[in-house]
Protein backbone atom coordinates (compact mmCIF):
# COMPACT_ATOMS: atom_id res chain seq x y z
CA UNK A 1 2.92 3.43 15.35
CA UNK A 2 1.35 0.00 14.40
CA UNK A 3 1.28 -0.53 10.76
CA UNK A 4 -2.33 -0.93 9.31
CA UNK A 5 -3.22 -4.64 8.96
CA UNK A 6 -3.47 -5.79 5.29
CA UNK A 7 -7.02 -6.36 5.15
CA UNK A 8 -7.61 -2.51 5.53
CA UNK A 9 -4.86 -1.53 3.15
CA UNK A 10 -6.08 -3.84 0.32
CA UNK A 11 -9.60 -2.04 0.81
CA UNK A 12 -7.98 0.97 -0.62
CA UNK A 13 -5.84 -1.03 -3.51
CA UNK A 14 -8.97 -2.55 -5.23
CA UNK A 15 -8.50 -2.05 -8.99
CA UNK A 16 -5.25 -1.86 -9.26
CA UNK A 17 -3.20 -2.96 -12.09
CA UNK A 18 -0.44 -5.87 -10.58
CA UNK A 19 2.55 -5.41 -11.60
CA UNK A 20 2.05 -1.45 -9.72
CA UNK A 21 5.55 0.85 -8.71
CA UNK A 22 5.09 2.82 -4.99
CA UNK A 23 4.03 5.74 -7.03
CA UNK A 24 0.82 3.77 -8.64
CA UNK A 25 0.13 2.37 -5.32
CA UNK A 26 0.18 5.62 -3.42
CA UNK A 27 -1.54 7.45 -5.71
CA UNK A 28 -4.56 4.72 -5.94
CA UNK A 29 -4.99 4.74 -2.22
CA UNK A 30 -5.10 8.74 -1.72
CA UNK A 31 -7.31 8.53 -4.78
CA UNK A 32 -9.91 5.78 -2.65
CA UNK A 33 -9.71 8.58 0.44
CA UNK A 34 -7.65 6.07 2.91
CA UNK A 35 -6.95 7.28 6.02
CA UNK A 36 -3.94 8.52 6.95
CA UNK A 37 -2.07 5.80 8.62
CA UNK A 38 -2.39 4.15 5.57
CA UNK A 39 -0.67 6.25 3.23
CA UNK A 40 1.62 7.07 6.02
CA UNK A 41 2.22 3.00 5.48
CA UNK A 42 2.20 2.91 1.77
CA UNK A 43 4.60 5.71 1.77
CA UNK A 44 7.02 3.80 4.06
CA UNK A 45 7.53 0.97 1.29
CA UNK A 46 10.70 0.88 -0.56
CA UNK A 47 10.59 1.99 -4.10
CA UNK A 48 10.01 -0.96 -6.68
CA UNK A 49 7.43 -3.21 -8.45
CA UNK A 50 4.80 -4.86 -6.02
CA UNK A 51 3.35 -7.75 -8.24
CA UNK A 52 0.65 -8.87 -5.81
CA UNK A 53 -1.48 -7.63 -2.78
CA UNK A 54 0.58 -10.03 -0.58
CA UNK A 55 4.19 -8.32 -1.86
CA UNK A 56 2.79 -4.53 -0.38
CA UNK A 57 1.32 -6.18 2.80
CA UNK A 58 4.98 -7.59 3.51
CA UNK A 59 6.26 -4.16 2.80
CA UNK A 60 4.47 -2.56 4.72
CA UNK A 61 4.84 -4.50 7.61
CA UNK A 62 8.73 -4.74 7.11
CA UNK A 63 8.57 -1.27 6.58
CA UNK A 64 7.25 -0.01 9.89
């Protein structure tokens, strides 16, 4: 499965507090309704501190 691309993951990320763990960014995605591929995605990243958009995107995209 293609990852999401990182425009349509940010989408879902607005407001978030940078530094965020997995668990914030997870949880702020399922809590903007984002499709499933993309918390399939978000759930793929290791565990850790993300301290920008551009840090999940590579996740995400190493991740899958």
């Amino acid at each position: 499965m293609a990852a999401p691309n990182p425009i349509q993951i940010q989408k879902y990320l607005s407001g978030i507090d940078y530094p965020a763990s997995k668990d914030d960014i997870v949880s702020t995605a399922e809590g903007e309704n984002a499709p499933d591929d993309v918390l399939e995605a978000l759930r793929a990243i290791p565990e850790g501190k993300y301290d920008a958009p551009t840090a999940v995107s590579s996740a995400v995209t190493d991740a899958n």
